[in-house]
PDB file of N, CA and C in Angstrom:
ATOM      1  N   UNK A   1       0.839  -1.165   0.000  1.00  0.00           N
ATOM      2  CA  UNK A   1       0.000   0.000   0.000  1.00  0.00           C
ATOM      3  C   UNK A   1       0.891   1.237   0.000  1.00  0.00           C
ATOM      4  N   UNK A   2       0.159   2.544  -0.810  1.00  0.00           N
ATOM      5  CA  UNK A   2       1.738   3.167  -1.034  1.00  0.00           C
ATOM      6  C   UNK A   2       0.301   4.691  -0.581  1.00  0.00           C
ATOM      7  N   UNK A   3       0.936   5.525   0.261  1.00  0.00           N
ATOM      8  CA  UNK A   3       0.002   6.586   0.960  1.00  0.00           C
ATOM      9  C   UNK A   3       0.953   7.675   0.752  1.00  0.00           C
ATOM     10  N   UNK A   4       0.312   8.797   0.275  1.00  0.00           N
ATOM     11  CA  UNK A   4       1.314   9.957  -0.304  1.00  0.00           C
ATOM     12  C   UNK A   4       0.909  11.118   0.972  1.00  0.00           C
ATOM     13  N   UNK A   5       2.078  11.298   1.629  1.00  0.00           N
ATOM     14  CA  UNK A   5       1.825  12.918   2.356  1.00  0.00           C
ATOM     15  C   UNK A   5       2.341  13.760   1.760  1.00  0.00           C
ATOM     16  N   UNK A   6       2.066  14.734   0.793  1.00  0.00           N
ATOM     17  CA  UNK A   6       2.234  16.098   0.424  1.00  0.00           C
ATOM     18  C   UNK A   6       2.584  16.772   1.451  1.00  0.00           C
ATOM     19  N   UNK A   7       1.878  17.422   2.774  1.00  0.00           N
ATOM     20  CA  UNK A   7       2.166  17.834   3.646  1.00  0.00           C
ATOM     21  C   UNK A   7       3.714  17.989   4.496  1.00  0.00           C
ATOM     22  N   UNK A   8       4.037  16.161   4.932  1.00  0.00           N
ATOM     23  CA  UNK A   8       5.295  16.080   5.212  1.00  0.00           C
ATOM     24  C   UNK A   8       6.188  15.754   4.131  1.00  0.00           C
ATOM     25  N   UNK A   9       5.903  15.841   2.898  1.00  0.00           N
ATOM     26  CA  UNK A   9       7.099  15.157   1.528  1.00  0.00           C
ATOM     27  C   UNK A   9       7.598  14.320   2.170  1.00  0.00           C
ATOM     28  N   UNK A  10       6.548  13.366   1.681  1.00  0.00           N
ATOM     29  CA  UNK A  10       6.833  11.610   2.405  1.00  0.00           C
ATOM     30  C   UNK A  10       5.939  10.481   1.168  1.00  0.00           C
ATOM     31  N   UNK A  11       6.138   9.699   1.334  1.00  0.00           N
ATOM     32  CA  UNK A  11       5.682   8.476   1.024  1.00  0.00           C
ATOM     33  C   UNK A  11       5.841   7.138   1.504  1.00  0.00           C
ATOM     34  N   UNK A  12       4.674   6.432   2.428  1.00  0.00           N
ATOM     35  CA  UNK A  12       4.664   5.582   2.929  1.00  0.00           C
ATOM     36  C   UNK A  12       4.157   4.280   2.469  1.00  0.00           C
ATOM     37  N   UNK A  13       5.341   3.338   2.355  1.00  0.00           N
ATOM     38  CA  UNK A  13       5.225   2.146   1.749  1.00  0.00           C
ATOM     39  C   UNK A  13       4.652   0.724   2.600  1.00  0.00           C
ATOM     40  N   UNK A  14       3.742  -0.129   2.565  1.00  0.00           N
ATOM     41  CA  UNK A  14       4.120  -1.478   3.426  1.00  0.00           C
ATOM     42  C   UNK A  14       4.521  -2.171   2.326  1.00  0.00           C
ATOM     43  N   UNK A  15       5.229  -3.008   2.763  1.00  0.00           N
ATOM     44  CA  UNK A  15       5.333  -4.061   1.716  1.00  0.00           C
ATOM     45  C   UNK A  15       4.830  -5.607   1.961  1.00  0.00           C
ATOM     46  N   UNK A  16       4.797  -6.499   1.514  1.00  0.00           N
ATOM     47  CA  UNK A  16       4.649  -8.356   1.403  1.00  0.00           C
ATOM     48  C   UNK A  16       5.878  -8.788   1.296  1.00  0.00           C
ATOM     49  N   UNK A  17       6.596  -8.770   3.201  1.00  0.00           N
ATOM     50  CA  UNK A  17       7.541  -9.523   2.893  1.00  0.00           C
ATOM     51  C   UNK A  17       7.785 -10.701   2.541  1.00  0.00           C
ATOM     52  N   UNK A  18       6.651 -11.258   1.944  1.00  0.00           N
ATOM     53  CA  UNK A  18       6.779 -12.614   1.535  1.00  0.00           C
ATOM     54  C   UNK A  18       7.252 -12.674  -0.254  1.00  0.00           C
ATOM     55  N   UNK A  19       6.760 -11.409  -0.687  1.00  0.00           N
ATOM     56  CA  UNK A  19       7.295 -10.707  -2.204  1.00  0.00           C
ATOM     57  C   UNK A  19       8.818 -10.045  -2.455  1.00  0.00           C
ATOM     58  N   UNK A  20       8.572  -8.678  -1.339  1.00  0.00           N
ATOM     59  CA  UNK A  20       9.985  -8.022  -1.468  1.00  0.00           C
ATOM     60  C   UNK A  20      11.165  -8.647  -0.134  1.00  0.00           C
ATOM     61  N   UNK A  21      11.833  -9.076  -0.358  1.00  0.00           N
ATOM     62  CA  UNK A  21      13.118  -9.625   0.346  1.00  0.00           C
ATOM     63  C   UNK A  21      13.732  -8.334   0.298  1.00  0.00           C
ATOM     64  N   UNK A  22      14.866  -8.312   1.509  1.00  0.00           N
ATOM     65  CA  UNK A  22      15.512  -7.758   1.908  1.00  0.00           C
ATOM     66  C   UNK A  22      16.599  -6.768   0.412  1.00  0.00           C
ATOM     67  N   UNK A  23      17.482  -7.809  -0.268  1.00  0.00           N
ATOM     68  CA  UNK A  23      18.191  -7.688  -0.911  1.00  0.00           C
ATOM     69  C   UNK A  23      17.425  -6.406  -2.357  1.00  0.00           C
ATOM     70  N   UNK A  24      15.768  -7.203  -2.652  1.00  0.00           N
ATOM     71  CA  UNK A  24      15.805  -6.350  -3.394  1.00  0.00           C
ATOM     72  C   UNK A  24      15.118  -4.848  -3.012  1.00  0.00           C
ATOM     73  N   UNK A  25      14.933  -5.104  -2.015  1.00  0.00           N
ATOM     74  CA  UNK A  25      14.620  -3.934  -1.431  1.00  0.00           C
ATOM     75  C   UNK A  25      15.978  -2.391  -1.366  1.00  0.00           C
ATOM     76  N   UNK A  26      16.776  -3.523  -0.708  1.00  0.00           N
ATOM     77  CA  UNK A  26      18.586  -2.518  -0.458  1.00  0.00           C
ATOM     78  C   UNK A  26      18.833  -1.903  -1.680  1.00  0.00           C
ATOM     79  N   UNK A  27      19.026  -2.963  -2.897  1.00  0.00           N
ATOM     80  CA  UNK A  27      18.815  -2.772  -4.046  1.00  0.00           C
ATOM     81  C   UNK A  27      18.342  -1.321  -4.997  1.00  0.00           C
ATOM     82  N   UNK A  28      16.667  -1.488  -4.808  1.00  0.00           N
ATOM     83  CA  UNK A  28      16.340  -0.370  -5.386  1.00  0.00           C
ATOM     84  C   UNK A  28      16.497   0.837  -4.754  1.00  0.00           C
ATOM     85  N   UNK A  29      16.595   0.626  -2.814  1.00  0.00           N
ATOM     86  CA  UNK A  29      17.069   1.793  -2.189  1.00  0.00           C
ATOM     87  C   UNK A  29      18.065   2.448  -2.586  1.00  0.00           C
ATOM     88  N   UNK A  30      18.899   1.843  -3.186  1.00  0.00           N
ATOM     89  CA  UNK A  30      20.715   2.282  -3.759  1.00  0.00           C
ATOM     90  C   UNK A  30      20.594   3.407  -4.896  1.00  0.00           C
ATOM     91  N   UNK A  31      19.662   2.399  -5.899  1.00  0.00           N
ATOM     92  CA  UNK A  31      19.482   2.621  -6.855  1.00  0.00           C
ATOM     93  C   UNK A  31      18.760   4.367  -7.094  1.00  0.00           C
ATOM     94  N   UNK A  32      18.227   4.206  -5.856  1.00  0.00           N
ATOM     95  CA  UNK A  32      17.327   5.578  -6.304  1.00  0.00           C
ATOM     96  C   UNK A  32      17.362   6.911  -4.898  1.00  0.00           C
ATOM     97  N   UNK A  33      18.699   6.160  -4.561  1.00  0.00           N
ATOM     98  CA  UNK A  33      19.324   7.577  -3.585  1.00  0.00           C
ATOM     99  C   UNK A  33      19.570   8.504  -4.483  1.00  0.00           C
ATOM    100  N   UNK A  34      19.830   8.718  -5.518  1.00  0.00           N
ATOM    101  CA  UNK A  34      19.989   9.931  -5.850  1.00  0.00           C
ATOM    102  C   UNK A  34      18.934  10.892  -6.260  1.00  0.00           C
ATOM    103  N   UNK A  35      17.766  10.238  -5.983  1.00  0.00           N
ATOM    104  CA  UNK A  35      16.566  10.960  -6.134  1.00  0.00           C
ATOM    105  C   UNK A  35      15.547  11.226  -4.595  1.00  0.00           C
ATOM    106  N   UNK A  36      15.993  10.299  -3.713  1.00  0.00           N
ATOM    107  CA  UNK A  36      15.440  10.204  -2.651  1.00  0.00           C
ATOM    108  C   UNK A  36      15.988   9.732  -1.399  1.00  0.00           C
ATOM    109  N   UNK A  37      15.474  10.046  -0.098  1.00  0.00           N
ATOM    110  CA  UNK A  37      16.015   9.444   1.373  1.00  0.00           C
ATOM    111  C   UNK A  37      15.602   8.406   1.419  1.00  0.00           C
ATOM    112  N   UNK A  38      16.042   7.279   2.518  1.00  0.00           N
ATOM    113  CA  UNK A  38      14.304   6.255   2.905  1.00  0.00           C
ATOM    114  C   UNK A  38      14.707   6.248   4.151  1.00  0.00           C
ATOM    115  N   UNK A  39      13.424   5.881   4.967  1.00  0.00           N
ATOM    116  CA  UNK A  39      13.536   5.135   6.444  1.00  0.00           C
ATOM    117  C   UNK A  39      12.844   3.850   6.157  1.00  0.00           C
ATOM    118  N   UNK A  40      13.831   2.817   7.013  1.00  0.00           N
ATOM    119  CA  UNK A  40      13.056   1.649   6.721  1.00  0.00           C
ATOM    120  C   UNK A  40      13.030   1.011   7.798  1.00  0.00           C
ATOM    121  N   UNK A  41      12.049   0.166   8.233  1.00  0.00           N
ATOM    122  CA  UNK A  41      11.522  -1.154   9.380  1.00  0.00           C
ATOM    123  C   UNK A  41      11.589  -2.147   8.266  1.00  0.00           C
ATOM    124  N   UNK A  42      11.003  -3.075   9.460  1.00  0.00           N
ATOM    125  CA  UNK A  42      10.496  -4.484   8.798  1.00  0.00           C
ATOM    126  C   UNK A  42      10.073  -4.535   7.290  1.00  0.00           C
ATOM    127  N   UNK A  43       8.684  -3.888   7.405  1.00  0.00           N
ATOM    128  CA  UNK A  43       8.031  -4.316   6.247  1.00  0.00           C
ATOM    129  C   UNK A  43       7.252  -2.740   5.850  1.00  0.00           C
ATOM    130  N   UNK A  44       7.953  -1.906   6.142  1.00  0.00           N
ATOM    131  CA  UNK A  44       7.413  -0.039   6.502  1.00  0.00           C
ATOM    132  C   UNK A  44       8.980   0.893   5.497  1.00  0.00           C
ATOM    133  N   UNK A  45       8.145   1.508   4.631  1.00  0.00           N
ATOM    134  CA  UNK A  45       9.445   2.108   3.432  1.00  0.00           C
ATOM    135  C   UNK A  45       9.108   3.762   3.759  1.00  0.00           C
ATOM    136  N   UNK A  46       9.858   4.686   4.110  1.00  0.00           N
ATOM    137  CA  UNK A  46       9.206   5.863   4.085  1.00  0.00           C
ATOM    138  C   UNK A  46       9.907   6.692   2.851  1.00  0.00           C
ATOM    139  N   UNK A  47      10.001   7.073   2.094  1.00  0.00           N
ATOM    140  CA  UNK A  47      10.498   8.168   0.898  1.00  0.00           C
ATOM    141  C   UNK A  47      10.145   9.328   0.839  1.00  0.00           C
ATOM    142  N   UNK A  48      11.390   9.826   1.347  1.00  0.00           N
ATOM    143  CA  UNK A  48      11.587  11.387   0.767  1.00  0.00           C
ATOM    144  C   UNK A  48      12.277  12.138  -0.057  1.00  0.00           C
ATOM    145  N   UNK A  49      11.032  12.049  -1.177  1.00  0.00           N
ATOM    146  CA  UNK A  49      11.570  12.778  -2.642  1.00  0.00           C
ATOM    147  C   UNK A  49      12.537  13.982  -1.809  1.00  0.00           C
ATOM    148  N   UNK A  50      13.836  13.825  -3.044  1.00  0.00           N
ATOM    149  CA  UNK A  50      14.445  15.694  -3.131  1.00  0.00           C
ATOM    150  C   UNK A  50      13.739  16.086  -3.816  1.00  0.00           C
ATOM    151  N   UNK A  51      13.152  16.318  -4.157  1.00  0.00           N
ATOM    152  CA  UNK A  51      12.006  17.324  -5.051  1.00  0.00           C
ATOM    153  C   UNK A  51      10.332  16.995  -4.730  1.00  0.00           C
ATOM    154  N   UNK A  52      10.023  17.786  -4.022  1.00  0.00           N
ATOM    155  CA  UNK A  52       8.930  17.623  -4.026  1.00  0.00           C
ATOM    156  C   UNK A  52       7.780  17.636  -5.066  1.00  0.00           C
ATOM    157  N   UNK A  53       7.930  17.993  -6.140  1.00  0.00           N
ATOM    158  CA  UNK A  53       7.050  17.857  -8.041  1.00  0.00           C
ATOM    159  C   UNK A  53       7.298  16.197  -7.445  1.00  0.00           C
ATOM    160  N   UNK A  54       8.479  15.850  -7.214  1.00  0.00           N
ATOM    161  CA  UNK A  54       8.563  13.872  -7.877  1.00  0.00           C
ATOM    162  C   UNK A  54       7.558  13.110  -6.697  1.00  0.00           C
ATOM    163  N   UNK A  55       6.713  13.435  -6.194  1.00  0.00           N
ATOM    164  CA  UNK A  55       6.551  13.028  -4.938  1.00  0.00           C
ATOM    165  C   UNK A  55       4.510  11.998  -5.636  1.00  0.00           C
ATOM    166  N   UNK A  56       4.341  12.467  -6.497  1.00  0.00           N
ATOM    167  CA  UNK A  56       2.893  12.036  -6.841  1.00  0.00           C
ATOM    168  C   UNK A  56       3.598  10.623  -7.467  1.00  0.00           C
ATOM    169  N   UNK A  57       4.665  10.442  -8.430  1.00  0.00           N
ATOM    170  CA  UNK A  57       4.922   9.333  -9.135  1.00  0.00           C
ATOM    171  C   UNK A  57       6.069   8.779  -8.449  1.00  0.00           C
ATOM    172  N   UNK A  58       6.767   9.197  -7.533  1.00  0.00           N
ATOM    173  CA  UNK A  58       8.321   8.402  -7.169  1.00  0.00           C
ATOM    174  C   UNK A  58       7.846   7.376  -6.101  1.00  0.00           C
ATOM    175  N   UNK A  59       6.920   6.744  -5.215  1.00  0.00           N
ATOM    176  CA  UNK A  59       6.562   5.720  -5.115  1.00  0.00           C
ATOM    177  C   UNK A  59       6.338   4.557  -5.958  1.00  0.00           C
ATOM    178  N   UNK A  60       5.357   4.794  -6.542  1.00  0.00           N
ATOM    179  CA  UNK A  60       4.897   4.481  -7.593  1.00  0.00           C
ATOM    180  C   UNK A  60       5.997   3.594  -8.794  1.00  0.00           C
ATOM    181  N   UNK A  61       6.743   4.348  -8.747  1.00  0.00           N
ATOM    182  CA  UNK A  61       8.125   3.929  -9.375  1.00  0.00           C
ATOM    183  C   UNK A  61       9.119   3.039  -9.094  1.00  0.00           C
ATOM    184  N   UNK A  62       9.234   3.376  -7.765  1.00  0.00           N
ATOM    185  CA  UNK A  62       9.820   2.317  -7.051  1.00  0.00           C
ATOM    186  C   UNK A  62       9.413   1.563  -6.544  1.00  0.00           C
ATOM    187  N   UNK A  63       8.408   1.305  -6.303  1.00  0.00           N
ATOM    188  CA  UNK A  63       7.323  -0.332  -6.431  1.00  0.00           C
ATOM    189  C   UNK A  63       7.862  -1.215  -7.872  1.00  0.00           C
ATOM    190  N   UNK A  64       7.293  -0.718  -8.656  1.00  0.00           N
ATOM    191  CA  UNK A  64       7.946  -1.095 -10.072  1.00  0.00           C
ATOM    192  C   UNK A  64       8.827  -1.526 -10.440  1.00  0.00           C
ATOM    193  N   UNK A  65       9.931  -0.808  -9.747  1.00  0.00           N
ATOM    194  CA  UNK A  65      11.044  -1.165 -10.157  1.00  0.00           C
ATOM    195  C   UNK A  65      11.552  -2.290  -8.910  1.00  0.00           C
ATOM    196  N   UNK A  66      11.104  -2.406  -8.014  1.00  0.00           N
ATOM    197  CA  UNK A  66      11.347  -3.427  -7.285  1.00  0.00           C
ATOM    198  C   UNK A  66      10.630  -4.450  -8.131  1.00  0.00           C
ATOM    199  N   UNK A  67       9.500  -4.612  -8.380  1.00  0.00           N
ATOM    200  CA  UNK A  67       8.891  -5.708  -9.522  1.00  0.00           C
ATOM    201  C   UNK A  67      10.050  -6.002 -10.088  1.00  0.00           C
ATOM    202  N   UNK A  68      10.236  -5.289 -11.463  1.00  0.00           N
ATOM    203  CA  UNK A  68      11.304  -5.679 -12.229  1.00  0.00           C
ATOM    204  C   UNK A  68      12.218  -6.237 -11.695  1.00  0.00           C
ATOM    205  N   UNK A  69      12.969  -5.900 -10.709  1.00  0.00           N
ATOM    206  CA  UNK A  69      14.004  -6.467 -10.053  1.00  0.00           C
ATOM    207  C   UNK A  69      14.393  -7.978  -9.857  1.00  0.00           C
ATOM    208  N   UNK A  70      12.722  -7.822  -9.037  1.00  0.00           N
ATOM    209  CA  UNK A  70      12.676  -9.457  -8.987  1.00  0.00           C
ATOM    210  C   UNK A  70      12.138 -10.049  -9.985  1.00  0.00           C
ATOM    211  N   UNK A  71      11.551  -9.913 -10.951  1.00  0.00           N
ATOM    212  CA  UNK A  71      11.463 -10.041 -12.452  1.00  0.00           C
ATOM    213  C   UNK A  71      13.110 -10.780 -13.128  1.00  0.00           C
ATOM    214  N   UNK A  72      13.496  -9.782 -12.992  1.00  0.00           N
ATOM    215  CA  UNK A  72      14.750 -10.353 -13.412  1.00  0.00           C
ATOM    216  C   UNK A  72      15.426 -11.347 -13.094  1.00  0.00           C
ATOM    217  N   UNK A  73      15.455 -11.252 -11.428  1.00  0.00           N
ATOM    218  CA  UNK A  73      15.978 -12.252 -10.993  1.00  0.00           C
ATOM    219  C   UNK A  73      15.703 -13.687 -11.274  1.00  0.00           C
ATOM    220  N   UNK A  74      14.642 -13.719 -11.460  1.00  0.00           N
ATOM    221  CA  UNK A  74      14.336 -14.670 -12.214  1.00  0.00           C
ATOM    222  C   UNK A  74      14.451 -15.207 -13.257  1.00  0.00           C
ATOM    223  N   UNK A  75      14.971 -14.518 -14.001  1.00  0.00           N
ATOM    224  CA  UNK A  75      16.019 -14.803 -15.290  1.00  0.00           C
ATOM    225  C   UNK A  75      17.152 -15.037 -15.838  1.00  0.00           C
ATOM    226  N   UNK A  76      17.871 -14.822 -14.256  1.00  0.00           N
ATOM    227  CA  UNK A  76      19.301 -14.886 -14.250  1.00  0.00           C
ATOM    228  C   UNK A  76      19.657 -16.432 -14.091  1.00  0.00           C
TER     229      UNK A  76
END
């Protein structure tokens, strides 16, 4: 479930850790520091766009691209 605060320029993620594992999680976190912070728990993603414009689609995105990820992995 992905919940957008405008207010605090945040985005709050849960995830299915039974879907996203650790690794690809670290992963896309790496991947997309240069666009954003995170705080992370267990199964709790928080994102904070540097730009607040990126803040309606940069969840959104990185859901996705965690998909793909493990998409791939599966191909390797």
């Amino acid at each position: 479930m992905i919940k957008i605060d405008k207010d605090k320029n945040q985005i709050n993620i849960s995830l299915n850790n039974h879907l996203y594992n650790d690794s690809i999680i670290n992963r896309a976190m790496k991947d997309f520091e240069s666009v954003c912070e995170f705080k992370k728990d267990n199964d709790h993603i928080i994102i904070i766009p540097k730009k607040q414009k990126d803040i309606e689609l940069i969840g959104y995105e990185f859901c996705n691209y965690m998909l793909g990820l493990i998409n791939n992995q599966g191909n390797l």
